[in-house]
N, C-alpha and C. Protein backbone atom coordinates (compact mmCIF):
# COMPACT_ATOMS: atom_id res chain seq x y z
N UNK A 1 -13.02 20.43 13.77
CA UNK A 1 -13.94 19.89 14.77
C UNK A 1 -14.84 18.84 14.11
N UNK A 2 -14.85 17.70 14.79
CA UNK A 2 -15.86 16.74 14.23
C UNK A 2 -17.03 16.54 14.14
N UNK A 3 -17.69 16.74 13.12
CA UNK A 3 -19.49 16.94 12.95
C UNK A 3 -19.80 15.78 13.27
N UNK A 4 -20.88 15.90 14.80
CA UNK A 4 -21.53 14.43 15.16
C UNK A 4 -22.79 14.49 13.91
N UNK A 5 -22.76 13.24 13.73
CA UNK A 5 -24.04 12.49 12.88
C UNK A 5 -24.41 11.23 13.25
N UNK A 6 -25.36 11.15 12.87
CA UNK A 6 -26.22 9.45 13.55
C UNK A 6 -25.67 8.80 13.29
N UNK A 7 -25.29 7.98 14.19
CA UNK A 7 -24.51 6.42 13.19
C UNK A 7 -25.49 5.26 12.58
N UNK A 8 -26.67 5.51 12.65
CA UNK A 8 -27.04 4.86 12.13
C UNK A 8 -27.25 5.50 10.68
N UNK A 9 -27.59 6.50 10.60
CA UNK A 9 -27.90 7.09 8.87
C UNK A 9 -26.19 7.07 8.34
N UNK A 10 -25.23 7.56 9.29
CA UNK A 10 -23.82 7.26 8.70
C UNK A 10 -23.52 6.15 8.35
N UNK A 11 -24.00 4.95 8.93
CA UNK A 11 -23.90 3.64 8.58
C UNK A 11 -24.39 2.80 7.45
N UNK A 12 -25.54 3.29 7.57
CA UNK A 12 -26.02 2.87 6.49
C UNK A 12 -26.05 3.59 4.91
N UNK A 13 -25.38 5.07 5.18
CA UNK A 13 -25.07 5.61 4.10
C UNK A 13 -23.05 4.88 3.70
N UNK A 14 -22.89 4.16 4.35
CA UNK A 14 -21.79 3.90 3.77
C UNK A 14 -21.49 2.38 3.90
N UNK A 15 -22.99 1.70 4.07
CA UNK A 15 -23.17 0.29 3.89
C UNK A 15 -23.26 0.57 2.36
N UNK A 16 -24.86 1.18 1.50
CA UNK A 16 -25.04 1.47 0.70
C UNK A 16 -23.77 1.88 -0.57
N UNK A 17 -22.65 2.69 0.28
CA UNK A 17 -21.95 3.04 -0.82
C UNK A 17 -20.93 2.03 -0.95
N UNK A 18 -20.73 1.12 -0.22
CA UNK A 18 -19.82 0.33 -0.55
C UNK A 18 -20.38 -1.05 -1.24
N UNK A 19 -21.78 -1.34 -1.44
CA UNK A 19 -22.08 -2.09 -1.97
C UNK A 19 -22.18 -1.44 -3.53
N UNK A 20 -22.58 -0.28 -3.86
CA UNK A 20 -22.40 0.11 -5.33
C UNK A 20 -20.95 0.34 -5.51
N UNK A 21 -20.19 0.47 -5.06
CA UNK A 21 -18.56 0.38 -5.65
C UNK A 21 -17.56 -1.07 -5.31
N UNK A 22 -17.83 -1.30 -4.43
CA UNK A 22 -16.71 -2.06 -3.73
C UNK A 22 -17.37 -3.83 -4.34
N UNK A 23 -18.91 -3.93 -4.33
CA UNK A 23 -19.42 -5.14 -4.81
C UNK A 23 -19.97 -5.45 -6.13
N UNK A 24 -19.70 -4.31 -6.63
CA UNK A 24 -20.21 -4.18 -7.84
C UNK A 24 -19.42 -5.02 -9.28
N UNK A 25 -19.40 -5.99 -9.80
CA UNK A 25 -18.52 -6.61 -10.45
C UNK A 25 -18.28 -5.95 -11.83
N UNK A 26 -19.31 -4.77 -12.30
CA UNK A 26 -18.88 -3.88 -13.45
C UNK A 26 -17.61 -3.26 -13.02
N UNK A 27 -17.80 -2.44 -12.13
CA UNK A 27 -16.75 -1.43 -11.17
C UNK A 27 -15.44 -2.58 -10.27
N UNK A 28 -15.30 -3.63 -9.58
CA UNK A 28 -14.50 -4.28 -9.70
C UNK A 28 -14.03 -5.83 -10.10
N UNK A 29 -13.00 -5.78 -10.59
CA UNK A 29 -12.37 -7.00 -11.22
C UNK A 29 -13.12 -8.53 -10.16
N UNK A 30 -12.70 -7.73 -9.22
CA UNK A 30 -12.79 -9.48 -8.10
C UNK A 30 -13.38 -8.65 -6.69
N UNK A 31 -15.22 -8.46 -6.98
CA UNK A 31 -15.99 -7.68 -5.88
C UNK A 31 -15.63 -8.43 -4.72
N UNK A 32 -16.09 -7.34 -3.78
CA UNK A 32 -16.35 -8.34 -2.31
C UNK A 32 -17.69 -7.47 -1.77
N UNK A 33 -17.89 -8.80 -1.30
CA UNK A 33 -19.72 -8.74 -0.50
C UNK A 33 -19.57 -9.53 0.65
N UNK A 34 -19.43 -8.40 1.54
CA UNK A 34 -19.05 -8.33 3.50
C UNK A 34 -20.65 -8.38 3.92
N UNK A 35 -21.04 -9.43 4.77
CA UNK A 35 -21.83 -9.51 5.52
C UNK A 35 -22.04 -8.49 6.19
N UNK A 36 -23.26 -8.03 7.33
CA UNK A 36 -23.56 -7.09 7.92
C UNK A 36 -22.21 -6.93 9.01
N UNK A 37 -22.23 -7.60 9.78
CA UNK A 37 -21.33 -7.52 10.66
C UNK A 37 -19.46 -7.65 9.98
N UNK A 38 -19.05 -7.71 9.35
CA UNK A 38 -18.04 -7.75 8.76
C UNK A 38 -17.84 -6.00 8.18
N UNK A 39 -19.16 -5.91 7.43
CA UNK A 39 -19.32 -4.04 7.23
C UNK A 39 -18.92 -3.50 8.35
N UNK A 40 -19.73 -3.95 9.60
CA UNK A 40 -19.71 -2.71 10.78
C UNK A 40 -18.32 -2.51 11.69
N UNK A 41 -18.05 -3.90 11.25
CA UNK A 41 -16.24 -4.02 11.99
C UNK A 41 -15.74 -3.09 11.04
N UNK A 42 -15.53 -3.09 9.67
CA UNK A 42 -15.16 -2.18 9.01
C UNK A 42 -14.93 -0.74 9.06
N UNK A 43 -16.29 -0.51 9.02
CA UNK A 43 -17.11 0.88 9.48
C UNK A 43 -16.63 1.57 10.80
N UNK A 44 -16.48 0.77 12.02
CA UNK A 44 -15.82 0.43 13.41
C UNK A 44 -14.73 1.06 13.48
N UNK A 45 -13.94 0.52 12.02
CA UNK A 45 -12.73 0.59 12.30
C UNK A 45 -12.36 2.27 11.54
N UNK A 46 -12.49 2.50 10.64
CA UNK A 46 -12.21 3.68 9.89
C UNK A 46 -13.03 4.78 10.60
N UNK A 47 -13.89 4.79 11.10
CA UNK A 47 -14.96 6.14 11.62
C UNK A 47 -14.27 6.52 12.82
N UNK A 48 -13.17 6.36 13.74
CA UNK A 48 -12.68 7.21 14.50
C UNK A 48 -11.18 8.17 13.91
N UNK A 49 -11.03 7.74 12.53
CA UNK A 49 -10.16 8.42 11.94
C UNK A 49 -10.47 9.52 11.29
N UNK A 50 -11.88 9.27 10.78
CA UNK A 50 -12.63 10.44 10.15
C UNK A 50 -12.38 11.68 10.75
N UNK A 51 -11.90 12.71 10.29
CA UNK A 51 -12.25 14.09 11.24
C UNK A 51 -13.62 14.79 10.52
N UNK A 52 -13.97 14.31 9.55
CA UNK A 52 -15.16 15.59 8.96
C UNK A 52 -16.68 14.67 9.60
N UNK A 53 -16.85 14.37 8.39
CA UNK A 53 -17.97 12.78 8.05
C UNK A 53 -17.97 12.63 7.29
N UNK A 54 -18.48 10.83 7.55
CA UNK A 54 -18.51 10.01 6.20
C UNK A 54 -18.48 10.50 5.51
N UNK A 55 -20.17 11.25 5.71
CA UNK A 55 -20.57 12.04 4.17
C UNK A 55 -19.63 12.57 3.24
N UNK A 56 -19.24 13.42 4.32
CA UNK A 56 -17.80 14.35 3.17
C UNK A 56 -17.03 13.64 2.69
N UNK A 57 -16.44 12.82 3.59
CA UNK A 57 -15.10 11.73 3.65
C UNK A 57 -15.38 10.52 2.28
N UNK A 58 -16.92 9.88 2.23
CA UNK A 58 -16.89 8.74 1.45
C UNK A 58 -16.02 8.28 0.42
N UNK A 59 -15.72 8.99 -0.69
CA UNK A 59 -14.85 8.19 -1.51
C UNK A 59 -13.71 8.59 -1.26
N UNK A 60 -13.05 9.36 -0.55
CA UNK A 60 -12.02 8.58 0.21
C UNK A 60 -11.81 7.87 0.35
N UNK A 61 -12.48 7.52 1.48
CA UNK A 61 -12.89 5.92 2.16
C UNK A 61 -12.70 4.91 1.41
N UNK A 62 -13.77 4.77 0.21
CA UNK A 62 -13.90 3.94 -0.65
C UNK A 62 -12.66 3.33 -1.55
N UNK A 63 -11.85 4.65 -1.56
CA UNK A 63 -10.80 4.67 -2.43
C UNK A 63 -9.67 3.89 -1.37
N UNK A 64 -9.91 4.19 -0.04
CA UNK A 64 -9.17 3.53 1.26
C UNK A 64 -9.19 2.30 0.94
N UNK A 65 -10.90 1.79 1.02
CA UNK A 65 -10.95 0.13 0.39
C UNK A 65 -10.38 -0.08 -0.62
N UNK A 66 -10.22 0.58 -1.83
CA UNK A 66 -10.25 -0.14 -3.12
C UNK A 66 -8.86 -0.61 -3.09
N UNK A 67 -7.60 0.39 -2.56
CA UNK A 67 -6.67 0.46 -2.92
C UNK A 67 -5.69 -0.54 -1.74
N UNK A 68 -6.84 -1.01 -0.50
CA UNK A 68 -5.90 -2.09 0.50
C UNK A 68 -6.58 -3.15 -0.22
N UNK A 69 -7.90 -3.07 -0.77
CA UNK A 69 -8.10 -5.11 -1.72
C UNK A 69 -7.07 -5.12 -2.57
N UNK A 70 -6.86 -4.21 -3.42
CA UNK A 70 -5.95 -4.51 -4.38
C UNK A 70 -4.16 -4.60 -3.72
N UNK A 71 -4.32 -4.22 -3.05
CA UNK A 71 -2.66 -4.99 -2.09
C UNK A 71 -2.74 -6.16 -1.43
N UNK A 72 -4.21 -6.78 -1.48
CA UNK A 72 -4.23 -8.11 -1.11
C UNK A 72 -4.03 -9.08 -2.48
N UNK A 73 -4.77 -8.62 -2.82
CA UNK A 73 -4.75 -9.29 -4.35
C UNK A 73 -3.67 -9.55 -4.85
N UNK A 74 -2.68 -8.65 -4.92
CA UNK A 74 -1.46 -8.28 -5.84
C UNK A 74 -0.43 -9.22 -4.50
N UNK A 75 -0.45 -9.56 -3.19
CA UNK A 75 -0.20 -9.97 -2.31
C UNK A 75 -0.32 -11.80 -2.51
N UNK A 76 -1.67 -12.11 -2.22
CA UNK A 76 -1.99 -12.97 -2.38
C UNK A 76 -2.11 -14.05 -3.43
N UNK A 77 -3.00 -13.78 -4.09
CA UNK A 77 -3.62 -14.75 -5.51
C UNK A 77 -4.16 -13.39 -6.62
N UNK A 78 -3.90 -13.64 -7.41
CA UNK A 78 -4.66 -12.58 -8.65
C UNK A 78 -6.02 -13.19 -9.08
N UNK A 79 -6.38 -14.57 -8.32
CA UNK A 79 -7.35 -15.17 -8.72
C UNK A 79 -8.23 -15.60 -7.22
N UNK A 80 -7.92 -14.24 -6.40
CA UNK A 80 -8.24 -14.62 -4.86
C UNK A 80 -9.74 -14.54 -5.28
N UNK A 81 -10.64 -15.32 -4.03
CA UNK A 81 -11.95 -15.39 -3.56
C UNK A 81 -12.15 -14.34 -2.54
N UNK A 82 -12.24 -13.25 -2.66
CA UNK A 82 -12.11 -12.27 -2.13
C UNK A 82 -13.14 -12.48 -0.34
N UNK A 83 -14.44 -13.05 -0.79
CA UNK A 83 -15.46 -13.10 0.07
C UNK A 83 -14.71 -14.26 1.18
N UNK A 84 -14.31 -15.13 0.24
CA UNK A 84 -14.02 -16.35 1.52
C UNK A 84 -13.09 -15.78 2.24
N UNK A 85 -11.69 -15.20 1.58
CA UNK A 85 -10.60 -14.92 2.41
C UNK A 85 -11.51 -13.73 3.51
N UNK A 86 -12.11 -12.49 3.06
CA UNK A 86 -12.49 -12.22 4.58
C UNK A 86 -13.13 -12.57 5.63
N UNK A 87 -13.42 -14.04 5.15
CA UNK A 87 -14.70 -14.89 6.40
C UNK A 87 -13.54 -15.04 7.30
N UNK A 88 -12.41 -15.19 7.22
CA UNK A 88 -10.99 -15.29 8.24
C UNK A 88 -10.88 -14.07 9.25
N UNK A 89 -11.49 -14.12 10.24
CA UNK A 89 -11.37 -13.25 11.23
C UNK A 89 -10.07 -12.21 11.26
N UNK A 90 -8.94 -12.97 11.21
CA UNK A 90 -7.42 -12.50 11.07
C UNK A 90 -7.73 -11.79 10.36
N UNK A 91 -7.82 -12.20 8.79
CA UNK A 91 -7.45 -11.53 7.44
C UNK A 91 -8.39 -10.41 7.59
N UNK A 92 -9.83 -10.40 7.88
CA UNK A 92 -10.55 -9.34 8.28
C UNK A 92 -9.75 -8.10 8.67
N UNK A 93 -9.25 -8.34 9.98
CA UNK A 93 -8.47 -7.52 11.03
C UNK A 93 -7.22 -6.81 10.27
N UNK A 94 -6.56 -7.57 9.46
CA UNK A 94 -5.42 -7.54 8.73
C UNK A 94 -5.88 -6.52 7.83
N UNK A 95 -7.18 -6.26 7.09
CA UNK A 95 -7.59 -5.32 5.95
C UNK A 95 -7.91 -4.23 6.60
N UNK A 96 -8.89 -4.15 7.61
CA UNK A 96 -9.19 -3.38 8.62
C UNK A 96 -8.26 -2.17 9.21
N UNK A 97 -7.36 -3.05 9.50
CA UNK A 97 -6.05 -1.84 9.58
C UNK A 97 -5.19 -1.60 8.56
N UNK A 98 -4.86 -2.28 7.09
CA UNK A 98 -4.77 -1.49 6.10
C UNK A 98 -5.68 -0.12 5.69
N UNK A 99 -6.69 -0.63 5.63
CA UNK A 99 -7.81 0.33 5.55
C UNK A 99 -7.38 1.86 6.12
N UNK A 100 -7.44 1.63 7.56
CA UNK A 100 -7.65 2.66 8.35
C UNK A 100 -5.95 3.34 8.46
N UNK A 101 -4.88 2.59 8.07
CA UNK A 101 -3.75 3.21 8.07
C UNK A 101 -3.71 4.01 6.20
N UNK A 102 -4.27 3.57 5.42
CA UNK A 102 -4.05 3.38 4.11
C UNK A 102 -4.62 5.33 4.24
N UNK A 103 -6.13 5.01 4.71
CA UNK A 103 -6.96 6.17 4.52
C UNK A 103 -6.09 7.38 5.21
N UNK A 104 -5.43 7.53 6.07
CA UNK A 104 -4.71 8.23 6.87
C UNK A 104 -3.37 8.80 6.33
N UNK A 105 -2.74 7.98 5.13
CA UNK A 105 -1.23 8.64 4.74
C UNK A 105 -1.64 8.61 3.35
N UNK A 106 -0.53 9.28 2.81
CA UNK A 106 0.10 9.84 1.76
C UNK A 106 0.02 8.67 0.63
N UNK A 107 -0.64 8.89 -0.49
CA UNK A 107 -1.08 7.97 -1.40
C UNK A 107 -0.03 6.99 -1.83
N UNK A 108 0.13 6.13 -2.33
CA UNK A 108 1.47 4.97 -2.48
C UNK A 108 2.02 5.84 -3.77
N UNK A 109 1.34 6.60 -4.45
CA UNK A 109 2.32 7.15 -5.61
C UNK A 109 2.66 8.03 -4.89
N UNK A 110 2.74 8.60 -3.88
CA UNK A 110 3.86 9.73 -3.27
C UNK A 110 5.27 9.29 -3.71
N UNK A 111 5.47 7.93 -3.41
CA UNK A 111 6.61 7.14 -3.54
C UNK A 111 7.44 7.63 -4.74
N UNK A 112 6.84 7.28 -6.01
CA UNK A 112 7.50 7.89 -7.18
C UNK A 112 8.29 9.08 -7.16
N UNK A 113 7.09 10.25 -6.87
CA UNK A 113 7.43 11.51 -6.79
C UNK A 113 9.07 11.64 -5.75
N UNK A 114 8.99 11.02 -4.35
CA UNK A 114 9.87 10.84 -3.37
C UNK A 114 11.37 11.31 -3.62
N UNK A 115 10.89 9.49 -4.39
CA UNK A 115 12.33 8.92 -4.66
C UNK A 115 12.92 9.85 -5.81
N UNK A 116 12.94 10.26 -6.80
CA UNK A 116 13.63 10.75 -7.78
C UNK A 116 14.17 12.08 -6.67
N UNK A 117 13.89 12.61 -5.74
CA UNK A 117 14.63 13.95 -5.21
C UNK A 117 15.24 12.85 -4.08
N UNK A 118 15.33 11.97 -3.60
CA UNK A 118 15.90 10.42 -1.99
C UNK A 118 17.19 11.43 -3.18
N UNK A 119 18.38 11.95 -2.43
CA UNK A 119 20.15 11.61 -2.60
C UNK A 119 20.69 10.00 -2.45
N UNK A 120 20.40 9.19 -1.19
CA UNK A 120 20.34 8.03 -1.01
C UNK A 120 20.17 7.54 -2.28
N UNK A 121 18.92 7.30 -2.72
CA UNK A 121 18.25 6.44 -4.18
C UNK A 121 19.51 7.18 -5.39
N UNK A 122 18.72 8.46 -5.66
CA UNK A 122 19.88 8.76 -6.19
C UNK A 122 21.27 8.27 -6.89
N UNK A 123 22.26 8.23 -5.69
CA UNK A 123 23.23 7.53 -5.84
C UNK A 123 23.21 6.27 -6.22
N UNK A 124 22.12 5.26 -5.60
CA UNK A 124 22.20 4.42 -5.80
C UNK A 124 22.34 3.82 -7.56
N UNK A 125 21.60 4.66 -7.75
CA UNK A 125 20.58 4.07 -9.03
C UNK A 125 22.15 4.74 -10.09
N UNK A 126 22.86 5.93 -9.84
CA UNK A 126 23.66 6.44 -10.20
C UNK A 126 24.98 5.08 -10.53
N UNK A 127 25.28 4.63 -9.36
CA UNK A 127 26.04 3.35 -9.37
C UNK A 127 25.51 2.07 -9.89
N UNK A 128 24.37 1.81 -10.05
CA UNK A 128 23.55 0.65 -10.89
C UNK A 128 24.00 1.24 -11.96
N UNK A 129 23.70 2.23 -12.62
CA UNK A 129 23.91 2.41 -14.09
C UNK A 129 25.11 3.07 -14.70
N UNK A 130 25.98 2.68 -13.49
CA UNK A 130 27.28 2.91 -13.74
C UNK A 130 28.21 2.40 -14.71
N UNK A 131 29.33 2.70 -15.13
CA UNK A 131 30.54 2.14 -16.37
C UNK A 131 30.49 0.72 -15.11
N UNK A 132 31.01 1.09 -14.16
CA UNK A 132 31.29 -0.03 -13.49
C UNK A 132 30.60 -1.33 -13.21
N UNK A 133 29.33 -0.84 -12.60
CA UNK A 133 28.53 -1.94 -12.87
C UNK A 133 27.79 -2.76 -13.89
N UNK A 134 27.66 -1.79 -14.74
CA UNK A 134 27.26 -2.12 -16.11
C UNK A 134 28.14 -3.38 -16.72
N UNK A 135 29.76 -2.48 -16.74
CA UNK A 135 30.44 -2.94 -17.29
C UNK A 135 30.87 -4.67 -16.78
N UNK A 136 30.80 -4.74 -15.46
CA UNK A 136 30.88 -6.43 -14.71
C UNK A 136 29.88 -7.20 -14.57
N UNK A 137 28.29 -6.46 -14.95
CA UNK A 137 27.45 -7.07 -14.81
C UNK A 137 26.37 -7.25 -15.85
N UNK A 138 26.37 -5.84 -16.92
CA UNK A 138 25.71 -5.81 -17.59
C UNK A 138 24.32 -5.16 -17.31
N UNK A 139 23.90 -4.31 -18.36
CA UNK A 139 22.79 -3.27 -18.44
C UNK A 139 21.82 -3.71 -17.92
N UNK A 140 21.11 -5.35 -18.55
CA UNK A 140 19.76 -6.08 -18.16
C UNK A 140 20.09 -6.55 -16.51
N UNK A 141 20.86 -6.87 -16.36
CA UNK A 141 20.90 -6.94 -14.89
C UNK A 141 20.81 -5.86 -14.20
N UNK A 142 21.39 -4.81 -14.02
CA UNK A 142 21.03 -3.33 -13.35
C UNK A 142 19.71 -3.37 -13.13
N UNK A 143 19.15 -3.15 -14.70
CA UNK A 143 18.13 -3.38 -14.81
C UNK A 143 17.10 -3.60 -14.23
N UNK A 144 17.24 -5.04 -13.98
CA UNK A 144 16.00 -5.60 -12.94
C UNK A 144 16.49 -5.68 -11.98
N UNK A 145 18.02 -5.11 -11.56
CA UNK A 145 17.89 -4.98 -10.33
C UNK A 145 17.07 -3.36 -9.41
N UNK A 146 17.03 -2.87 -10.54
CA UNK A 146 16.25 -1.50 -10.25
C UNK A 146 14.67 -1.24 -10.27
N UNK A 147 14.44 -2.61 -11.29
CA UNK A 147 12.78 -3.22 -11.23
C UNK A 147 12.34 -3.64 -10.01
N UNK A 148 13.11 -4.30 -9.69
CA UNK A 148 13.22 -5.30 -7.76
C UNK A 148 13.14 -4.00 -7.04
N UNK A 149 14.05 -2.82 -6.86
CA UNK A 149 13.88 -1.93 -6.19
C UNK A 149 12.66 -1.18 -5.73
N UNK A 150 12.16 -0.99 -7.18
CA UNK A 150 10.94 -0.59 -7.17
C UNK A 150 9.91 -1.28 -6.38
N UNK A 151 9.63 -2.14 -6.99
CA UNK A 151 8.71 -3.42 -6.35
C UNK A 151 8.77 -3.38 -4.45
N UNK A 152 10.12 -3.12 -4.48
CA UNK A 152 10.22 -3.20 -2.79
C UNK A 152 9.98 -1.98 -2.44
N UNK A 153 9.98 -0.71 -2.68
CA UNK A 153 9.44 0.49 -1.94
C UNK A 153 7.83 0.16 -1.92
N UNK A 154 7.15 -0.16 -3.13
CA UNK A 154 5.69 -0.26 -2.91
C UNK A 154 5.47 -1.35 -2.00
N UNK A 155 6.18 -2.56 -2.08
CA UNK A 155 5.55 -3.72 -1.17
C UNK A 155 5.97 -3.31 0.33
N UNK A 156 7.09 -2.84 0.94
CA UNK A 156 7.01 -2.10 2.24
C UNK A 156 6.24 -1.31 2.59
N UNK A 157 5.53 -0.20 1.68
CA UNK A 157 4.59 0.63 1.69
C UNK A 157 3.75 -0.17 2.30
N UNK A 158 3.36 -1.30 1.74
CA UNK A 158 2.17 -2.03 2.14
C UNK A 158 2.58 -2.38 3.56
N UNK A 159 3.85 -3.39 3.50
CA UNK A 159 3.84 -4.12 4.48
C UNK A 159 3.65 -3.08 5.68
N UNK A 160 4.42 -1.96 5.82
CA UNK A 160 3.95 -0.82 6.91
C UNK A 160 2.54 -0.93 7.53
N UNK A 161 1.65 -0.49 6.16
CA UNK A 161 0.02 -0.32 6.52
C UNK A 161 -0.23 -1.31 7.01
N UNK A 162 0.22 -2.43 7.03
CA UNK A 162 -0.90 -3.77 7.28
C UNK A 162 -0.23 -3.74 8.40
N UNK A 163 0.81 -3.52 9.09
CA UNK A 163 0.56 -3.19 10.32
C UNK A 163 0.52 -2.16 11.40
N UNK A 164 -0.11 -1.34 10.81
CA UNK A 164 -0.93 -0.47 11.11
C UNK A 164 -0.08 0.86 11.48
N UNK A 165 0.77 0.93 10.92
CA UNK A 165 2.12 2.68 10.61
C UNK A 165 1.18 3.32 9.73
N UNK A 166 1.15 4.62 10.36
CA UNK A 166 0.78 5.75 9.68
C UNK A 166 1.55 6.55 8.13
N UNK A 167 1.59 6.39 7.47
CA UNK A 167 2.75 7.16 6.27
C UNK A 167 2.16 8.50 5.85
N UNK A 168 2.18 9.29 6.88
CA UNK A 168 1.38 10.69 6.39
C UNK A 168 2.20 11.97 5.90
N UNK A 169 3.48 11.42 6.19
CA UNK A 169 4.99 12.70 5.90
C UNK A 169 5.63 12.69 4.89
N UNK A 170 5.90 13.26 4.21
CA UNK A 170 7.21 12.73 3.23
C UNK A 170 8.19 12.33 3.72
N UNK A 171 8.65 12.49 5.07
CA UNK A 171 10.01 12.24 5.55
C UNK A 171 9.74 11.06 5.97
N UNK A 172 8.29 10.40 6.60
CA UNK A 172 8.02 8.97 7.10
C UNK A 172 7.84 8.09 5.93
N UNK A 173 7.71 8.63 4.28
CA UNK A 173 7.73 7.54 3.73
C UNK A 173 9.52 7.40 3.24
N UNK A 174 9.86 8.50 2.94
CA UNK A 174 11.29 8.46 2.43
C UNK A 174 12.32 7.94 3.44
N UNK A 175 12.30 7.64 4.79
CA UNK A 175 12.86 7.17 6.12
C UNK A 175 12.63 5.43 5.80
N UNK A 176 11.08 5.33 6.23
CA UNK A 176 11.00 4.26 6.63
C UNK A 176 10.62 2.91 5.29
N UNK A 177 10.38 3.96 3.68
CA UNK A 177 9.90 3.07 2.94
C UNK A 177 11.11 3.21 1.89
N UNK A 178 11.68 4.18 1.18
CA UNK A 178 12.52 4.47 0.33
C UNK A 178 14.27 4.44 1.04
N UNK A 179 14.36 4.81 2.11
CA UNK A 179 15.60 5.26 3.08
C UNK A 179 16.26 3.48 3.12
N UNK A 180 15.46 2.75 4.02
CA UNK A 180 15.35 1.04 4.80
C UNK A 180 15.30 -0.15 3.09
N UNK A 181 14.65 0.72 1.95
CA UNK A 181 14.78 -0.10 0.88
C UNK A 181 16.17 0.10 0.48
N UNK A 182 16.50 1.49 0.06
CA UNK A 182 17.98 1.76 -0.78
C UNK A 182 18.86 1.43 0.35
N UNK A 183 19.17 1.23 1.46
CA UNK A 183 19.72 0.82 2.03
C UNK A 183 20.22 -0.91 2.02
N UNK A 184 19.23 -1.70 2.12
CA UNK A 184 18.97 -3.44 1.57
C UNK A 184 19.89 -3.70 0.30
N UNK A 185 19.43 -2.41 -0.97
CA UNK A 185 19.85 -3.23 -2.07
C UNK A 185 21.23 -2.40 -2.37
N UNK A 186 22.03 -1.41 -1.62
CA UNK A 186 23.10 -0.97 -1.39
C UNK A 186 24.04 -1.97 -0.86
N UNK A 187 23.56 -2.96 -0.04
CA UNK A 187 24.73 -4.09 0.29
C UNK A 187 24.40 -4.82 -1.02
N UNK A 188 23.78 -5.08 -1.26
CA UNK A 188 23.23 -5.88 -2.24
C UNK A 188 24.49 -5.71 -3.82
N UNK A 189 24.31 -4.78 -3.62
CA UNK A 189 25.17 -4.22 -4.85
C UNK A 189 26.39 -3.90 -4.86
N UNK A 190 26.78 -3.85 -3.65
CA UNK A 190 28.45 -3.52 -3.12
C UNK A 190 28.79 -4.91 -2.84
N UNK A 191 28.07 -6.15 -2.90
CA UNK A 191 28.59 -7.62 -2.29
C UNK A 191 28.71 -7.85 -3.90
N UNK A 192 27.68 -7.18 -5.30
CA UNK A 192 27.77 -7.90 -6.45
C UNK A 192 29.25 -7.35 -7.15
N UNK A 193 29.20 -6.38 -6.63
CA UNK A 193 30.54 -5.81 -7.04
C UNK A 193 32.30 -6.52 -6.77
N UNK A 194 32.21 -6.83 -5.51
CA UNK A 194 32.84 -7.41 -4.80
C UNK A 194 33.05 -8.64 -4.83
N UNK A 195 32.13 -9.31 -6.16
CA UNK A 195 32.07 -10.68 -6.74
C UNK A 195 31.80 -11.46 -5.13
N UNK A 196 30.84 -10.99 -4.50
CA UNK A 196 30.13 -11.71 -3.30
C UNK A 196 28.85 -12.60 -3.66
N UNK A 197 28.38 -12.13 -4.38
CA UNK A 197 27.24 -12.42 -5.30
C UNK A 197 27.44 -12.82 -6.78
N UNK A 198 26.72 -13.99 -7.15
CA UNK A 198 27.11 -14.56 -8.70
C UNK A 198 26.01 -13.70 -9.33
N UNK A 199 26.12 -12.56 -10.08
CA UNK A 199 25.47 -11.91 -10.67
C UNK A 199 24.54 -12.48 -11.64
């Protein structure tokens, strides 16, 4: 059951906390410092997901923020202007519902854990480091083709959240993030085989 609290003391207890973590340039690489109204859209947006309160909830939350800037970042520029890009109404909206989908599912390292039990992946990775493929294509190629793999379960992860999919199951990340990836680089690898692809 959801504990009502003031929104204004909720608000401003988690204006406050996001300016000591989230703007703080000891604590991050590339801060951001959200105007009042940019906070409250924020705030707006994550506080009907809450089931406890803030209070309880905060670094959660926080950890909600930290971990959708840094999928912009890693997205965007490694040398982004963090403040300007959210003066963009869009891009606002765009974090906003990372945020609030991010805070809601299953941490992006679920993924790791996932995949090593995915049969799908599995196999896959079984046939990457196969006599066969090895042998027509060579180890360093497998290789990064299994680096690429990787890369694409986390960047779908993202791409999901940012528009606004819930990933709260193991079966919704292994379906729609690990299942839809090993699937992609399964043609991928049956066309390199098939000398469809110049390896």
């Amino acid at each position: 059951m959801a504990v009502k609290e003031k929104s204004g003391s909720s608000f401003s207890a988690f204006q406050n906390r996001f300016r000591k973590v989230i703007c703080n340039p000891l604590k991050r690489n590339i801060p951001l410092d959200l105007n009042d109204k940019q906070l409250k859209a924020l705030y707006n947006g994550i506080s009907p997901v809450i089931e406890t309160s803030i209070f309880a909830e905060m670094e959660r939350v926080m950890t909600a923020i930290r971990t959708s800037l840094d999928a912009v970042i890693e997205r965007v520029d490694k040398n982004i202007n963090l403040d300007s890009y959210m003066s963009n109404d869009i891009n606002l909206k765009r974090i906003i519902t990372h945020v609030t989908s991010n805070y809601q599912s299953l941490p992006e390292q679920r993924i790791n854990i996932l995949m090593v039990h995915n049969k799908a992946y599995q196999k896959l990775e079984d046939n990457l480091f196969g006599e066969t493929f090895v042998g027509n294509n060579g180890f360093q190629k497998a290789y990064q083709l299994h680096e690429e793999l990787l890369k694409l379960f986390h960047s779908r992860y993202h791409d999901l959240l940012f528009e606004g999919n819930v990933l709260d199951t193991d079966e919704k990340v292994e379906s729609t993030v690990i299942g839809k990836s090993v699937q992609s680089y399964d043609v991928k690898i049956r066309e390199m085989q098939e000398g469809g692809e110049d390896g």
